[in-house]
N, C-alpha and C. Protein backbone atom coordinates (compact mmCIF):
# COMPACT_ATOMS: atom_id res chain seq x y z
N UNK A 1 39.47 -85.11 5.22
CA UNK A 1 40.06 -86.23 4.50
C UNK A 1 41.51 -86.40 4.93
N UNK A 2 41.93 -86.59 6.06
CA UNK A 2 43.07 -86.44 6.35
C UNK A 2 43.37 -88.09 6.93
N UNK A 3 43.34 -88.82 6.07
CA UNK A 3 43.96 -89.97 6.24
C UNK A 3 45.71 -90.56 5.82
N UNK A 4 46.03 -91.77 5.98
CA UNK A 4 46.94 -91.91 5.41
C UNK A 4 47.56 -91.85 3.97
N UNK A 5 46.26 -91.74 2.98
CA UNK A 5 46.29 -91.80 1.52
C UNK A 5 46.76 -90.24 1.45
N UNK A 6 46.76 -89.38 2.23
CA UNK A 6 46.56 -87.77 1.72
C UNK A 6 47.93 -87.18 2.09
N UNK A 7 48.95 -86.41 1.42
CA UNK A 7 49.97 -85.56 1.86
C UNK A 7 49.73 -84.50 1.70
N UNK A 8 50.40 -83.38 2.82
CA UNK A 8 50.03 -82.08 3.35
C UNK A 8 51.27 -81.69 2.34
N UNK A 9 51.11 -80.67 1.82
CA UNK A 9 51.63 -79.68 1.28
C UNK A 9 51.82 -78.07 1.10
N UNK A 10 52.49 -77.43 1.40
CA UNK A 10 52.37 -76.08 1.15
C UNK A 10 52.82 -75.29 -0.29
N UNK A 11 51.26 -74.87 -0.58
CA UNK A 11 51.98 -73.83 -1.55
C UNK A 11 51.46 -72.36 -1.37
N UNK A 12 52.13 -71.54 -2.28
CA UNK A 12 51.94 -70.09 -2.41
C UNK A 12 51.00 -69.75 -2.79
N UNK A 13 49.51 -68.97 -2.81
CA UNK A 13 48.60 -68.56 -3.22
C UNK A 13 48.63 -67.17 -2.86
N UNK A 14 48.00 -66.55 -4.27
CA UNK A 14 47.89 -64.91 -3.83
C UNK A 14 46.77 -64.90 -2.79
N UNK A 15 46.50 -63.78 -2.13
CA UNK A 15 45.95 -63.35 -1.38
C UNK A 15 44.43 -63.40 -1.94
N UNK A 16 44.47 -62.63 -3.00
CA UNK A 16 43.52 -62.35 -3.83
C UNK A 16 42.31 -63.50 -4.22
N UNK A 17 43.29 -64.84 -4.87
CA UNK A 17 43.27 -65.89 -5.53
C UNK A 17 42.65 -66.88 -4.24
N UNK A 18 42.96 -66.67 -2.75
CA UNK A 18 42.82 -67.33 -1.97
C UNK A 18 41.30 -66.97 -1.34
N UNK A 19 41.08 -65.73 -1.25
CA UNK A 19 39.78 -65.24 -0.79
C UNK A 19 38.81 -65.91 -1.99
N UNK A 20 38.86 -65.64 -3.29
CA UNK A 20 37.94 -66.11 -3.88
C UNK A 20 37.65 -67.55 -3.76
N UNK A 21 38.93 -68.31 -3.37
CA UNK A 21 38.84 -70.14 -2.89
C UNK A 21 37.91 -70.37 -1.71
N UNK A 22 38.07 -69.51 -1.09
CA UNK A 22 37.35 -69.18 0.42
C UNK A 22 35.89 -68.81 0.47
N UNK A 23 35.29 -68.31 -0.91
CA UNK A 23 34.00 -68.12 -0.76
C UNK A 23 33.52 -68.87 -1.62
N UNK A 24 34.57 -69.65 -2.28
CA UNK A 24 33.27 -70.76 -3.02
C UNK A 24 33.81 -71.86 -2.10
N UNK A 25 34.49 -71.54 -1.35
CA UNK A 25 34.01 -73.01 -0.21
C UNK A 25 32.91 -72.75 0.99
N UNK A 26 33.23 -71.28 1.49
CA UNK A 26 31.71 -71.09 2.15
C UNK A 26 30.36 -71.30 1.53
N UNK A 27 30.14 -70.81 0.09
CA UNK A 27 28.71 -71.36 -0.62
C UNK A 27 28.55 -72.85 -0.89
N UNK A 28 29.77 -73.66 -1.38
CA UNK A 28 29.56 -74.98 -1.09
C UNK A 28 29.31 -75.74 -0.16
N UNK A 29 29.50 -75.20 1.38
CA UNK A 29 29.65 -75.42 2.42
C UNK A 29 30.86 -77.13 1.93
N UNK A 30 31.90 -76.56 2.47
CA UNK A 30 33.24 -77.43 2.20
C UNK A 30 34.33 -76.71 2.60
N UNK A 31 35.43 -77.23 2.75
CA UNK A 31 36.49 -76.61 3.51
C UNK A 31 37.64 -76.38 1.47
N UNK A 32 38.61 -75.35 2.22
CA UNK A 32 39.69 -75.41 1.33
C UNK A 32 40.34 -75.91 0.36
N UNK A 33 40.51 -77.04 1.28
CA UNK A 33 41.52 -78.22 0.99
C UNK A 33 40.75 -78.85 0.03
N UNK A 34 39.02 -79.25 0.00
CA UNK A 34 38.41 -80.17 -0.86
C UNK A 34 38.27 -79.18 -2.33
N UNK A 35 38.25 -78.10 -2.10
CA UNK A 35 38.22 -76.93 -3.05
C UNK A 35 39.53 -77.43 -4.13
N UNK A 36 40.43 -77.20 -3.44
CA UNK A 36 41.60 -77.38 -3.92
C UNK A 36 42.02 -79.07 -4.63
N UNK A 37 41.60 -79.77 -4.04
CA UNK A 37 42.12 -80.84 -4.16
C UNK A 37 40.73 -81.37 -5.75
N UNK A 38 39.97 -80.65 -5.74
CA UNK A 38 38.92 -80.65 -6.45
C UNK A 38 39.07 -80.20 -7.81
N UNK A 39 39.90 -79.04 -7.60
CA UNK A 39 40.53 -78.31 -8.66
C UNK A 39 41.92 -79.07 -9.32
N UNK A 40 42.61 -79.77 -8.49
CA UNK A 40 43.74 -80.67 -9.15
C UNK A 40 43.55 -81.40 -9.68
N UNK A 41 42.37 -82.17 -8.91
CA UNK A 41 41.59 -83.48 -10.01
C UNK A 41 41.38 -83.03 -11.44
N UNK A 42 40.14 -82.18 -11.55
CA UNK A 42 40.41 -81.24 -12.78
C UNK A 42 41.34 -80.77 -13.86
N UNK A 43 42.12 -80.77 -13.40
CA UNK A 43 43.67 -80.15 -13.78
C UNK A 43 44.19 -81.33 -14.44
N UNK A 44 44.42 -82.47 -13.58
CA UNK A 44 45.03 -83.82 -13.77
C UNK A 44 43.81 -84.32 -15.05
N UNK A 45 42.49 -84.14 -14.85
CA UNK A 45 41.96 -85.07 -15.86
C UNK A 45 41.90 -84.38 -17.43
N UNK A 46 42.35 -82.80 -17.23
CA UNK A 46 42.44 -82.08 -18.71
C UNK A 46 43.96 -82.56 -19.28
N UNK A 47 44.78 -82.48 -18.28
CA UNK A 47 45.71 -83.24 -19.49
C UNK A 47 45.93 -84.30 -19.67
N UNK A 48 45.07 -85.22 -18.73
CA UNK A 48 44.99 -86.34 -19.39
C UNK A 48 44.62 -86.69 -20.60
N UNK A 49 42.93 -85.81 -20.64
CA UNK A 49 42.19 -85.81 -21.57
C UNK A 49 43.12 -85.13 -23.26
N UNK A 50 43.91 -84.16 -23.06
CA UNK A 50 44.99 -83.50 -23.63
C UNK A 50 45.70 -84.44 -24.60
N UNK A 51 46.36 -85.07 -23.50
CA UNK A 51 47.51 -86.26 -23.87
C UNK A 51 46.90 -87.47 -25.27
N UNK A 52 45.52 -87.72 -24.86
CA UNK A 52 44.66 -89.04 -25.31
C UNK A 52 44.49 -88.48 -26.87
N UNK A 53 43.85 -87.30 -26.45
CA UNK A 53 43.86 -86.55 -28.14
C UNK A 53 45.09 -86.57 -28.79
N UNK A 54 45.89 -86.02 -28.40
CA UNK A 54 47.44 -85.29 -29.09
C UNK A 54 47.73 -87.17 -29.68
N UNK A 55 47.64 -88.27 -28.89
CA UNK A 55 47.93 -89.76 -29.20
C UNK A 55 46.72 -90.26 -30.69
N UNK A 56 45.64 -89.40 -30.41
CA UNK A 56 44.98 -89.90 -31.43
C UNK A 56 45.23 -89.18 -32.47
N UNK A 57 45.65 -87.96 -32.73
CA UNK A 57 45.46 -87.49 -33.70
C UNK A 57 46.93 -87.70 -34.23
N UNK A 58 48.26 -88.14 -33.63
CA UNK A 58 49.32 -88.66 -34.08
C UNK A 58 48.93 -89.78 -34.95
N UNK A 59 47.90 -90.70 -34.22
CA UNK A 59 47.64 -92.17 -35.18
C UNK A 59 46.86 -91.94 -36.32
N UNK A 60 45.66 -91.08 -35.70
CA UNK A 60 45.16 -90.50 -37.10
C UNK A 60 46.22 -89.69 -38.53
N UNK A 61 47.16 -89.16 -38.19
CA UNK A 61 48.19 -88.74 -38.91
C UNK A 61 48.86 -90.00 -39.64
N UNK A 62 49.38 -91.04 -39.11
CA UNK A 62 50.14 -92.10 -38.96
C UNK A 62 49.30 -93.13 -40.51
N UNK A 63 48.08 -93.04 -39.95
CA UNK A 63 47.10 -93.99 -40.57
C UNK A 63 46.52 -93.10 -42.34
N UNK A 64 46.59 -91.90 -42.61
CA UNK A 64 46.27 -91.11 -43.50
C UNK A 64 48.07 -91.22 -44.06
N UNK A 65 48.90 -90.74 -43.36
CA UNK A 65 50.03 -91.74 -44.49
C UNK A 65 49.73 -92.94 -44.61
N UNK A 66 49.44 -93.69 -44.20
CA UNK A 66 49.40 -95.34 -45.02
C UNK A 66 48.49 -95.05 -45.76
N UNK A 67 47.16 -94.47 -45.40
CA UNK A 67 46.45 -94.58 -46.89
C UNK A 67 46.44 -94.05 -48.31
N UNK A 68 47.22 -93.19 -47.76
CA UNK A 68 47.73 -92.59 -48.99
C UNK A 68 48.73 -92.94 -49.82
N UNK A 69 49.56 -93.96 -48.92
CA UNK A 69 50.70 -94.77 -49.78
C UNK A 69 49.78 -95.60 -50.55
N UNK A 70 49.09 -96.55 -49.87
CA UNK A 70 48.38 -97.44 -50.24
C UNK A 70 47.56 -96.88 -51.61
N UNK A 71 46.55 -96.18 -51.77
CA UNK A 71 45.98 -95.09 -52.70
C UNK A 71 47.51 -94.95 -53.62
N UNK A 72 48.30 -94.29 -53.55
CA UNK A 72 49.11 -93.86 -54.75
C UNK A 72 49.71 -95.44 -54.98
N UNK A 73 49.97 -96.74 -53.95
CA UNK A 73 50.50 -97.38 -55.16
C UNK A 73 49.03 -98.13 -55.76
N UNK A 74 48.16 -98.46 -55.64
CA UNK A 74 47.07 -98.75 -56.11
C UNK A 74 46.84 -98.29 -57.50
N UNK A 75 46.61 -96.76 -57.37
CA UNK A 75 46.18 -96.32 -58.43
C UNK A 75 46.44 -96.42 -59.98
N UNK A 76 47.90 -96.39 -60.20
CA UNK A 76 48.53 -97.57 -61.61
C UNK A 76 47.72 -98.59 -61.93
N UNK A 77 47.47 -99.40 -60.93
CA UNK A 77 46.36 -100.57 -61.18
C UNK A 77 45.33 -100.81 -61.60
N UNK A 78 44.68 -99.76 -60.60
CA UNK A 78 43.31 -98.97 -61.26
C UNK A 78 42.95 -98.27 -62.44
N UNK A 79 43.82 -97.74 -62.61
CA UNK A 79 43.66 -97.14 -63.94
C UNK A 79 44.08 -98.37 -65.47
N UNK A 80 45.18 -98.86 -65.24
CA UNK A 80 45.02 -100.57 -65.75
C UNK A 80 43.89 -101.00 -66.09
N UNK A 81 43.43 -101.16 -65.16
CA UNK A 81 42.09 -102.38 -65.12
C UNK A 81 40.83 -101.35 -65.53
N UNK A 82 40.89 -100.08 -65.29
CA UNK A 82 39.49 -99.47 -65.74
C UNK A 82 39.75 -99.31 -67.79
N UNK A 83 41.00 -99.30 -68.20
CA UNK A 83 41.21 -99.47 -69.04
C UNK A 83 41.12 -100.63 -70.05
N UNK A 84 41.25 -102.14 -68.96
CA UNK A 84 41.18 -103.12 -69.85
C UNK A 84 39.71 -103.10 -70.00
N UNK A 85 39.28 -102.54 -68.64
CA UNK A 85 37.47 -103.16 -69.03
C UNK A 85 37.06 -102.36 -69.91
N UNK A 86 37.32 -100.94 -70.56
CA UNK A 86 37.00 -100.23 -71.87
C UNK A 86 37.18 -101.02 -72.41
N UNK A 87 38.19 -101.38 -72.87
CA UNK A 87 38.38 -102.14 -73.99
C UNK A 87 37.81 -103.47 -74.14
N UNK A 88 37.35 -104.20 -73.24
CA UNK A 88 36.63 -105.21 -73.24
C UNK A 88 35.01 -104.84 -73.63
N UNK A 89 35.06 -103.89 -72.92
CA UNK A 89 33.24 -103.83 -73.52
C UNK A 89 33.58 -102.67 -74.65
N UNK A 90 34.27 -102.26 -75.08
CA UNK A 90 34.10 -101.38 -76.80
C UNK A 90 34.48 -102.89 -77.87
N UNK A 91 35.12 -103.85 -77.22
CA UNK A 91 35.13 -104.86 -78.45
C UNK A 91 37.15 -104.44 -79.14
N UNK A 92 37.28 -103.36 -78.55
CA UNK A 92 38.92 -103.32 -79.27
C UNK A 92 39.61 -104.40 -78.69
C-alpha cells in the first residue's frame, strides 16, 4: 500500500512485541505494515467509539436534570389538582 495517501513512519517497538507482530502476519499471510496499520484503525475507532459514549452520557446527564426540574416544578400542581378532584368527587 505504498501510495501517495500513505506516510512512512518510524517507531520504537520492543523486540519482543515485534516478533509476535511478525507471526500473526506470517499466519495471515500479510506483511507488517498492514498488521500495524490494522491495529491503528482499531485504536482510532475505540476512541472514537469512547468519545460518542462519554457525549451521550453527558446529554443523558444534561436531559435527567431537566427532567427533574421539570418533575419538581410540576409537582405543586399535581398535587393541587389531585386534590381538587378529591374534593370534587367527595362533594366537599
Amino acid at each position: 500500500m505504498s501510495n501517495g495517501n500513505t506516510k512512512r513512519v518510524v517507531v520504537n517497538i520492543p523486540q519482543q512485541l515485534l516478533e509476535q507482530v511478525d507471526g500473526i502476519a506470517l499466519r495471515a499471510q500479510t506483511n507488517r505494515s498492514e498488521i500495524i496499520r490494522e491495529a491503528m484503525r482499531r485504536y482510532v475507532t475505540e476512541h472514537w467509539k469512547a468519545d460518542i459514549r462519554a457525549a451521550m452520557q453527558q446529554g443523558y446527564l444534561e436531559m435527567a436534570r431537566i427532567n427533574l426540574r421539570i418533575a419538581l416544578e410540576a409537582f405543586p400542581l399535581e398535587h393541587e389538582a389531585g386534590g381538587t378532584v378529591e374534593r370534587l368527587v367527595s362533594g366537599v
